[in-house]
PDB file of N, CA and C in Angstrom:
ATOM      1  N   UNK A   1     -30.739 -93.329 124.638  1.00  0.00           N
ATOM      2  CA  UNK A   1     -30.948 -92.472 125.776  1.00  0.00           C
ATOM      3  C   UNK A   1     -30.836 -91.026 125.289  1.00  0.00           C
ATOM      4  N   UNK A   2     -31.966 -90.408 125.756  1.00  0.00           N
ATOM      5  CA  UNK A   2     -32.270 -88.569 124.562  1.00  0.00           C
ATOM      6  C   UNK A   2     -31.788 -87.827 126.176  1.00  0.00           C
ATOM      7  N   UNK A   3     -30.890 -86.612 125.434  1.00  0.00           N
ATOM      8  CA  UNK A   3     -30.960 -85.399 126.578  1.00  0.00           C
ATOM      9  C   UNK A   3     -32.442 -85.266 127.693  1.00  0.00           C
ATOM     10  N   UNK A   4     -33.153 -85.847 127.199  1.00  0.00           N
ATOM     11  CA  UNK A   4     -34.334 -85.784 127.876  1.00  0.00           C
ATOM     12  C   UNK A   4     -34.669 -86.628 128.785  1.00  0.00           C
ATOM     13  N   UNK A   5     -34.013 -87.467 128.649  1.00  0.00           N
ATOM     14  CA  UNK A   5     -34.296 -88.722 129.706  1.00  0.00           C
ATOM     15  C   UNK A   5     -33.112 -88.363 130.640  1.00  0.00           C
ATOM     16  N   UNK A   6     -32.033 -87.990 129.977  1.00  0.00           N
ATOM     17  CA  UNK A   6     -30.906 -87.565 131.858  1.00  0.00           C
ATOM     18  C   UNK A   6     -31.324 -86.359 132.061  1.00  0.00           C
ATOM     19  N   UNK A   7     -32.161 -85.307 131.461  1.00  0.00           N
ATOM     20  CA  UNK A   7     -32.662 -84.380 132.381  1.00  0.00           C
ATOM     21  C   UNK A   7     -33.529 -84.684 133.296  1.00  0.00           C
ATOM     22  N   UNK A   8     -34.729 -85.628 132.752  1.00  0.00           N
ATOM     23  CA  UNK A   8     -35.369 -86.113 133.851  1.00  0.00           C
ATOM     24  C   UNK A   8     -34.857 -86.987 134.901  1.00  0.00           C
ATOM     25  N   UNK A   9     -33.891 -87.740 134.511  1.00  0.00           N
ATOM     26  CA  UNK A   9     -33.459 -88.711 135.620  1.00  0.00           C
ATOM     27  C   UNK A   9     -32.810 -87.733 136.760  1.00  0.00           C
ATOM     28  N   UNK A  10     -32.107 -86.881 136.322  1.00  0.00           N
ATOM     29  CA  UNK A  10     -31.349 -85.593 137.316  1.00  0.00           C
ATOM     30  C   UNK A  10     -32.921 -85.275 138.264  1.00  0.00           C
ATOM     31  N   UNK A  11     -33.672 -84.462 137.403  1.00  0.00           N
ATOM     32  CA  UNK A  11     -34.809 -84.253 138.647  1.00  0.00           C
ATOM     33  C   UNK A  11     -35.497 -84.670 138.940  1.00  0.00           C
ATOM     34  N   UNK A  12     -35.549 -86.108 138.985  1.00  0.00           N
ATOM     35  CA  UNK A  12     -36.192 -86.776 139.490  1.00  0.00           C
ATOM     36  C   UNK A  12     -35.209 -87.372 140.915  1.00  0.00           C
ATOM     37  N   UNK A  13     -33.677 -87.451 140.617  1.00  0.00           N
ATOM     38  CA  UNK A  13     -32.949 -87.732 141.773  1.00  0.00           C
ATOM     39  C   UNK A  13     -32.988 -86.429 142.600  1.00  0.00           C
ATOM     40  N   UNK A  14     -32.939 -85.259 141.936  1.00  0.00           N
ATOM     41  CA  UNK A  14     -32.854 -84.480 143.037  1.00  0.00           C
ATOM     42  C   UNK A  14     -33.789 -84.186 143.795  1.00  0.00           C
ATOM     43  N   UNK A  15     -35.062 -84.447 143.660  1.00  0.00           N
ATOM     44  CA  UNK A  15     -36.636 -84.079 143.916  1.00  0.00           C
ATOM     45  C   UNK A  15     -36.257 -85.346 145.328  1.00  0.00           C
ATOM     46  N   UNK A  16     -35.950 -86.554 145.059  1.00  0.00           N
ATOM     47  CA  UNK A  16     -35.844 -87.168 146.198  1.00  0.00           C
ATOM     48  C   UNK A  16     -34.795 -87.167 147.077  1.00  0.00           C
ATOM     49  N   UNK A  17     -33.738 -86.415 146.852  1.00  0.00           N
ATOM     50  CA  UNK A  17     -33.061 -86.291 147.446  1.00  0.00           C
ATOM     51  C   UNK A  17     -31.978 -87.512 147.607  1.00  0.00           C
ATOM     52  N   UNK A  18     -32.128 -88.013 146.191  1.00  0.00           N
ATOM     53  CA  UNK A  18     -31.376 -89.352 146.880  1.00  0.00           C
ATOM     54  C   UNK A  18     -30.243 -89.227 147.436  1.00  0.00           C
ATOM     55  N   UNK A  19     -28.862 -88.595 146.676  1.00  0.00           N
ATOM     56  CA  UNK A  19     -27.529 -88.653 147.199  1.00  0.00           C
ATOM     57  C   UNK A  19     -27.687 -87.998 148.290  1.00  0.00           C
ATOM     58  N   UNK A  20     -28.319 -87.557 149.509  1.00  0.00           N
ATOM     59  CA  UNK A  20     -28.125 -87.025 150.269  1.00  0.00           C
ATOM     60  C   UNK A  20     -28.835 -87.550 151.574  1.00  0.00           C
ATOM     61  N   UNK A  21     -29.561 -89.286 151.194  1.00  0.00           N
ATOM     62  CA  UNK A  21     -30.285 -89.711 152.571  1.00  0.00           C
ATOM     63  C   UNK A  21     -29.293 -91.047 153.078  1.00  0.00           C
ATOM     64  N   UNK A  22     -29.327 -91.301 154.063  1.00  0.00           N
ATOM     65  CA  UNK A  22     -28.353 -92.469 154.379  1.00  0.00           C
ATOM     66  C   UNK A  22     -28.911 -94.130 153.874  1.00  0.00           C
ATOM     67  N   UNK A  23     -28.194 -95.198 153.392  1.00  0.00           N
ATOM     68  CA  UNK A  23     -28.746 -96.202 153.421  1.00  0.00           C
ATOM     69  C   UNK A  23     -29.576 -96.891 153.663  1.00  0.00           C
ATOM     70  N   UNK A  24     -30.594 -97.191 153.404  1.00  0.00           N
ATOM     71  CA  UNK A  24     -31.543 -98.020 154.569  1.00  0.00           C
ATOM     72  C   UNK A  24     -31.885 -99.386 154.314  1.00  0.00           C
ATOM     73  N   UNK A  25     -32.084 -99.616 155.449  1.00  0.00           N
ATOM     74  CA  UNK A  25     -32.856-101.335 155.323  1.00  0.00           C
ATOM     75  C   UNK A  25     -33.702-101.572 156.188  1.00  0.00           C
ATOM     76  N   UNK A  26     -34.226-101.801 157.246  1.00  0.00           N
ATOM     77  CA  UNK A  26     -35.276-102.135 157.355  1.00  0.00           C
ATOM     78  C   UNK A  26     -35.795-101.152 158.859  1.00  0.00           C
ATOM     79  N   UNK A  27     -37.277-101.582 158.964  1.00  0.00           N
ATOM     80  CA  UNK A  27     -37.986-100.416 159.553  1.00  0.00           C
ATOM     81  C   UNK A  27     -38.969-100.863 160.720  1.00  0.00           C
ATOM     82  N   UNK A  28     -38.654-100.840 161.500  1.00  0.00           N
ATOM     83  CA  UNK A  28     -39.021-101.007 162.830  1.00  0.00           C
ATOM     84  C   UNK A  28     -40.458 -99.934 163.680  1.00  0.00           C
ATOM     85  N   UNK A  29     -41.681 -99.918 163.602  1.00  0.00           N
ATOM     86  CA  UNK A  29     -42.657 -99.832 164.233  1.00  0.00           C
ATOM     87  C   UNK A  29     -43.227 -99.985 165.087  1.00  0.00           C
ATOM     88  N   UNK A  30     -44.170 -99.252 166.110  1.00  0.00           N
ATOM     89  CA  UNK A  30     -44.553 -99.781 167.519  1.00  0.00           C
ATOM     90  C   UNK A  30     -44.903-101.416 167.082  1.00  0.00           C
ATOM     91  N   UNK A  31     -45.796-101.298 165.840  1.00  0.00           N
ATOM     92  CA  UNK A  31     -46.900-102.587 165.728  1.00  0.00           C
ATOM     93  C   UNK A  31     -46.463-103.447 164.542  1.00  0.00           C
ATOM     94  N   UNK A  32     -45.281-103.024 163.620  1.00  0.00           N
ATOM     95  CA  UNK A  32     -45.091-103.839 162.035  1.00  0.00           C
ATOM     96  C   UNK A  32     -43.213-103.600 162.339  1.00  0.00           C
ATOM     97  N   UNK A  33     -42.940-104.654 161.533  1.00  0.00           N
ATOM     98  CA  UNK A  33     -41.315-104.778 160.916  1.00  0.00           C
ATOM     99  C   UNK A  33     -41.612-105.021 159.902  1.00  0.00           C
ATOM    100  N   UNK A  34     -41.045-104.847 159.013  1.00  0.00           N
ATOM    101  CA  UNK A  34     -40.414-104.722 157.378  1.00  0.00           C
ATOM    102  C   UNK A  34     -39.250-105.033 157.356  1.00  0.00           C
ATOM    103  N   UNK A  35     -38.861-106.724 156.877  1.00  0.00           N
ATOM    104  CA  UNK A  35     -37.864-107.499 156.627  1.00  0.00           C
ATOM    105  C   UNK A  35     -37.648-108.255 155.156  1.00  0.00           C
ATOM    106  N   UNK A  36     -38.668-107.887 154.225  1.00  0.00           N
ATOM    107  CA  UNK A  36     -38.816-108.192 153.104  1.00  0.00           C
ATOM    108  C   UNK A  36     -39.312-107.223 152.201  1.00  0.00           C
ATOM    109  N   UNK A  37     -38.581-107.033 150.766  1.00  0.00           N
ATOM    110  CA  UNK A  37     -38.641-106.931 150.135  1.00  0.00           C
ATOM    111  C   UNK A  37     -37.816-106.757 149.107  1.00  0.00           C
ATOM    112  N   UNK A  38     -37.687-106.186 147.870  1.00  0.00           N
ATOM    113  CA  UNK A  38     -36.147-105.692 147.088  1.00  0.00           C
ATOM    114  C   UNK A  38     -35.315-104.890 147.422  1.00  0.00           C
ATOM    115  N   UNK A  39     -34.434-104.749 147.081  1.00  0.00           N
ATOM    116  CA  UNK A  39     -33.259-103.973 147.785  1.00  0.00           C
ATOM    117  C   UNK A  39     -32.918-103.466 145.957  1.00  0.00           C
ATOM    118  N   UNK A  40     -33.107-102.035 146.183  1.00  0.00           N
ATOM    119  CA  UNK A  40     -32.501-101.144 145.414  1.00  0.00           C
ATOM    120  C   UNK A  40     -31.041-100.391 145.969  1.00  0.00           C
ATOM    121  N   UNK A  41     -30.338-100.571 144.788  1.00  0.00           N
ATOM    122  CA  UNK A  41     -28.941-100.232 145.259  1.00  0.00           C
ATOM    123  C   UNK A  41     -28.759 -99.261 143.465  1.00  0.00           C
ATOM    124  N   UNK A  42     -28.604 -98.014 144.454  1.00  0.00           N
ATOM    125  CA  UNK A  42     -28.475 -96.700 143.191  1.00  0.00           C
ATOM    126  C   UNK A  42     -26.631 -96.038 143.582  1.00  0.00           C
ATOM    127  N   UNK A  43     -26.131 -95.802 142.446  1.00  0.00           N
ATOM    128  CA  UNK A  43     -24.624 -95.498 142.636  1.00  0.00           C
ATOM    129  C   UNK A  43     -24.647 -94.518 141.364  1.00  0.00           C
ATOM    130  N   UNK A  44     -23.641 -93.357 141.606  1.00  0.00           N
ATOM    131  CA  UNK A  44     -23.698 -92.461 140.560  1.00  0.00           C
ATOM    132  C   UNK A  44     -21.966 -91.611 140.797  1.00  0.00           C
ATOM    133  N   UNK A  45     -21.384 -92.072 139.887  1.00  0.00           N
ATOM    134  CA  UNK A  45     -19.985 -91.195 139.829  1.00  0.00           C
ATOM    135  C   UNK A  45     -20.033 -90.399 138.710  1.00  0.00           C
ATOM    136  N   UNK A  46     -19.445 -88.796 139.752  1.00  0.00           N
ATOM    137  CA  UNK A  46     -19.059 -87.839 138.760  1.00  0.00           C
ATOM    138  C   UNK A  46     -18.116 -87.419 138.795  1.00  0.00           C
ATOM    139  N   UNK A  47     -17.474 -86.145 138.199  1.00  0.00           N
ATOM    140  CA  UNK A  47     -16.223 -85.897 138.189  1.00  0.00           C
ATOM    141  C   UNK A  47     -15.532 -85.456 139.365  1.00  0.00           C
ATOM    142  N   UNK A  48     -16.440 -85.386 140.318  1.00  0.00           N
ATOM    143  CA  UNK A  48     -16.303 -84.860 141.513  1.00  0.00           C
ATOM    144  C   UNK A  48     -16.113 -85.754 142.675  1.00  0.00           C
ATOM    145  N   UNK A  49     -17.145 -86.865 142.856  1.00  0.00           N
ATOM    146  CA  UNK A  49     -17.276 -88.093 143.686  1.00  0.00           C
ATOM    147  C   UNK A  49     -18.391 -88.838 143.989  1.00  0.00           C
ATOM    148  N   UNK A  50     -18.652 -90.015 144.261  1.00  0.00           N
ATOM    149  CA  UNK A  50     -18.738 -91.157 144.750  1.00  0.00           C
ATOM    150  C   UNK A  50     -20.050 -91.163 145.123  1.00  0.00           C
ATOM    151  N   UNK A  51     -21.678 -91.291 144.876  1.00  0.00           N
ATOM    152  CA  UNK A  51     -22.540 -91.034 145.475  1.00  0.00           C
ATOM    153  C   UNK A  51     -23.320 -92.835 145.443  1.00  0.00           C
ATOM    154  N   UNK A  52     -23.540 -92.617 146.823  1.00  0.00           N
ATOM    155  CA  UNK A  52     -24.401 -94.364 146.569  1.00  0.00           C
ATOM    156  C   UNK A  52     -25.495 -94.316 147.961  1.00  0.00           C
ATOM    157  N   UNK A  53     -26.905 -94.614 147.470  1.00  0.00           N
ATOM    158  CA  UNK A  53     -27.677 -95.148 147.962  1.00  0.00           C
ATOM    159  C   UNK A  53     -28.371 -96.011 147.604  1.00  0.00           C
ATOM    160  N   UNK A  54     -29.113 -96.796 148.598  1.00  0.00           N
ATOM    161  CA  UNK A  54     -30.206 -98.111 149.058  1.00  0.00           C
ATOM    162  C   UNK A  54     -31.172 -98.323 149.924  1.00  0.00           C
ATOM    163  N   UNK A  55     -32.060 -98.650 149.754  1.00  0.00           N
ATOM    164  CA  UNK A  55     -33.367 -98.943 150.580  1.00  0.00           C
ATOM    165  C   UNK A  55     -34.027 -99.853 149.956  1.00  0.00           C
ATOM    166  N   UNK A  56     -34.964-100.306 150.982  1.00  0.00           N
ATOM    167  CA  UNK A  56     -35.613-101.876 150.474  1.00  0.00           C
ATOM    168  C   UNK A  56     -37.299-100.848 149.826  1.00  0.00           C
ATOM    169  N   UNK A  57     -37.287-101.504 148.975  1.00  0.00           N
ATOM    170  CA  UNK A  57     -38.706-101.033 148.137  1.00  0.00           C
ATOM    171  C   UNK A  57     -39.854-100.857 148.737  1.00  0.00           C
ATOM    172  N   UNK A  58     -40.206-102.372 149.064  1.00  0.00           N
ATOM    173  CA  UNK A  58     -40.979-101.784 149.691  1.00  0.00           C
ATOM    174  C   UNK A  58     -41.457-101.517 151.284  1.00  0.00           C
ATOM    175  N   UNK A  59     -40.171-101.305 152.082  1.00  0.00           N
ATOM    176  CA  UNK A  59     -40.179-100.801 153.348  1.00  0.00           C
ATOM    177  C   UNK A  59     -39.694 -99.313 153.925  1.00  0.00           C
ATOM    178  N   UNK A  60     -38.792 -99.107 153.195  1.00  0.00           N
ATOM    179  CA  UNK A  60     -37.969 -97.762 153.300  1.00  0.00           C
ATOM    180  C   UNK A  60     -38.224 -97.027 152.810  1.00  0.00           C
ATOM    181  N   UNK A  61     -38.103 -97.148 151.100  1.00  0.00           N
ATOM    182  CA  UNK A  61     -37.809 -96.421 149.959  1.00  0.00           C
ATOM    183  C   UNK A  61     -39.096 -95.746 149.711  1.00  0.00           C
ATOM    184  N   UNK A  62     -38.947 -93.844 149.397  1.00  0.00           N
ATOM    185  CA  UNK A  62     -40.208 -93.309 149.337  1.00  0.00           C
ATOM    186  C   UNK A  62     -40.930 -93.238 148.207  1.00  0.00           C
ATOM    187  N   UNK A  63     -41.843 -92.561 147.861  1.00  0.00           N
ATOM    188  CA  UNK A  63     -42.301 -93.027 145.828  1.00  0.00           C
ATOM    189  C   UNK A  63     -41.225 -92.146 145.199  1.00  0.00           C
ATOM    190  N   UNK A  64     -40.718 -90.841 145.935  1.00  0.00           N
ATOM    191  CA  UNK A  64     -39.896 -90.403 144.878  1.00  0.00           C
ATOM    192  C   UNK A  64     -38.701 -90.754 144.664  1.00  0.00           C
ATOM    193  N   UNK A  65     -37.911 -91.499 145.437  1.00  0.00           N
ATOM    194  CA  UNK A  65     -36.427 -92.615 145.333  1.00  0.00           C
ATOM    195  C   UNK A  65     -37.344 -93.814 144.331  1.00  0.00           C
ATOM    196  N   UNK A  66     -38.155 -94.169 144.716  1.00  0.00           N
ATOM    197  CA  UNK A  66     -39.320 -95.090 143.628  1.00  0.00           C
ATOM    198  C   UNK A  66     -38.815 -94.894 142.033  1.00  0.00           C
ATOM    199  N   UNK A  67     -39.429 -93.901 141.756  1.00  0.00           N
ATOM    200  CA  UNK A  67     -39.585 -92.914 140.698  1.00  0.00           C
ATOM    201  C   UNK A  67     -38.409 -92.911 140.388  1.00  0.00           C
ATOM    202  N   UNK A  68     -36.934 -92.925 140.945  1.00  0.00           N
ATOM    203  CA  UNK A  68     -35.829 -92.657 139.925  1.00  0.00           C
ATOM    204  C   UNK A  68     -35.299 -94.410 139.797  1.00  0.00           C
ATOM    205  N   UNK A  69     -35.840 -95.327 140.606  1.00  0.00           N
ATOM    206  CA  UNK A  69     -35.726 -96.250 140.080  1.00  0.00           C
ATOM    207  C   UNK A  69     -35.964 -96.763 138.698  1.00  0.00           C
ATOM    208  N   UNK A  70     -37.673 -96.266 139.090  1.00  0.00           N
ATOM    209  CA  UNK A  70     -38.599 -96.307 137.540  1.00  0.00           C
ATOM    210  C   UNK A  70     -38.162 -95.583 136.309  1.00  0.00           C
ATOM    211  N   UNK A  71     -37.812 -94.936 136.705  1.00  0.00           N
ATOM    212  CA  UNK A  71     -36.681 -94.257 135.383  1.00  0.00           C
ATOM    213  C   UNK A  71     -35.708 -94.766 135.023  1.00  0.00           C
ATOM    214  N   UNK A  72     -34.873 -95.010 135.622  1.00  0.00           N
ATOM    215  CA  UNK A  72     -33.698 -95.930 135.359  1.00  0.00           C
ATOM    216  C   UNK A  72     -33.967 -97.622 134.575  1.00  0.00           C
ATOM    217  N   UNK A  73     -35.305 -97.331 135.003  1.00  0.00           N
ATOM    218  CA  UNK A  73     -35.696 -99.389 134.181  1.00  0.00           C
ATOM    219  C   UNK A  73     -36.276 -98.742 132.956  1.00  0.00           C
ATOM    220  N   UNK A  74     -36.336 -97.748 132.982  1.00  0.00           N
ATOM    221  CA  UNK A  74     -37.366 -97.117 131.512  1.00  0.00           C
ATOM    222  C   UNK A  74     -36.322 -96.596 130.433  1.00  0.00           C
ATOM    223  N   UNK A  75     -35.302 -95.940 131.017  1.00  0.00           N
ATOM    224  CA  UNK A  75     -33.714 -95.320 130.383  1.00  0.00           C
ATOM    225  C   UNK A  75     -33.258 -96.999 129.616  1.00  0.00           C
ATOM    226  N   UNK A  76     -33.135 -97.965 130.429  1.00  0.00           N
ATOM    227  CA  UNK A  76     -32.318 -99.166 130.063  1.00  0.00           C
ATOM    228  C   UNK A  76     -33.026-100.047 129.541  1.00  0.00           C
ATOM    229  N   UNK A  77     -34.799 -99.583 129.191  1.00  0.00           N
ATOM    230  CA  UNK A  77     -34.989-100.599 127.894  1.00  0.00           C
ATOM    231  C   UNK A  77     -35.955-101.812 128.615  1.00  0.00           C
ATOM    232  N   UNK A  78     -36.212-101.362 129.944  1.00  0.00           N
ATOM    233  CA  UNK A  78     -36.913-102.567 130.977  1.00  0.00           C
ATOM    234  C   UNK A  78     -38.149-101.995 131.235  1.00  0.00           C
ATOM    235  N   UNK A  79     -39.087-101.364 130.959  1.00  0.00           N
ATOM    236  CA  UNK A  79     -40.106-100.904 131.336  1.00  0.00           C
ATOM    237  C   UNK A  79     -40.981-101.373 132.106  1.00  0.00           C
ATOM    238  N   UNK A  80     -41.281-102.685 131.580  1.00  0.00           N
ATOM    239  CA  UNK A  80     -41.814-103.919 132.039  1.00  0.00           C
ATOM    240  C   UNK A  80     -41.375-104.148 133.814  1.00  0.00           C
ATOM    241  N   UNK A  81     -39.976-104.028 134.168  1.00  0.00           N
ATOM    242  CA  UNK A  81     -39.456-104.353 135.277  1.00  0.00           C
ATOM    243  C   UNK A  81     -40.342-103.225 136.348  1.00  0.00           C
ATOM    244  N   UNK A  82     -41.080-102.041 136.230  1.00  0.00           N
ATOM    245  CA  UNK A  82     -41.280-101.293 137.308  1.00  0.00           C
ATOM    246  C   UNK A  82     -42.471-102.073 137.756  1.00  0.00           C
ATOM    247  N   UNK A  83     -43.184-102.816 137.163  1.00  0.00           N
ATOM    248  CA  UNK A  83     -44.344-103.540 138.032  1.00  0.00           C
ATOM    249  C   UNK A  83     -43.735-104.513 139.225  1.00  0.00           C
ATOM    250  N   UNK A  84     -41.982-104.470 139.131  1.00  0.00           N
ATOM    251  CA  UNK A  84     -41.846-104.997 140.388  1.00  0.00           C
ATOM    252  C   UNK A  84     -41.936-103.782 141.699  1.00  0.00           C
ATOM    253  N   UNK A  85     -42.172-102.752 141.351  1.00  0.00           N
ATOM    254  CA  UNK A  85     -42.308-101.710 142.294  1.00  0.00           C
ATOM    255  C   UNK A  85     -43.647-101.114 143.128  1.00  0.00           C
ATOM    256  N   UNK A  86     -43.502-101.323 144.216  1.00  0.00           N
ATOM    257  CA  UNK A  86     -45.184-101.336 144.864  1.00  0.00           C
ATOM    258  C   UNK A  86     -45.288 -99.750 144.688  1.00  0.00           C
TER     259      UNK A  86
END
């Protein structure tokens, strides 16, 4: 893992804002529900505190919470794993 990959992973979390949207799961529409799919669960401790979010992939979660997923499977050697990501 290069200085370069936690710089990007940083702005790529901050671009979505992750630590700062509430949990989600599923999504309710005049005409569709969204009750299926993966459930991403992102957690990040610093020296400061406690940050954790989740949303289901592909109901909630936007491309740029997406995107720091996809980074995170690319940081740990899984690259392969983002084709589970719509």
């Amino acid at each position: 893992m290069s200085d370069a990959d936690l710089a990007e992973l940083q702005r790529l979390a901050e671009e979505a804002e992750l630590w700062t949207i509430y949990p989600q799961f599923y999504v309710m529409r005049e005409d569709e529900v969204c009750i299926d799919g993966m459930m991403i669960i992102l957690e990040r401790r610093t020296a400061t505190n406690y940050s954790y979010s989740e949303g289901n992939a592909q109901c909630t979660l936007g491309r740029s919470q997406l995107a720091v997923a996809a980074k995170m499977m690319e940081m740990a050697g899984r690259p392969g794993l983002k084709s589970l990501l719509p």
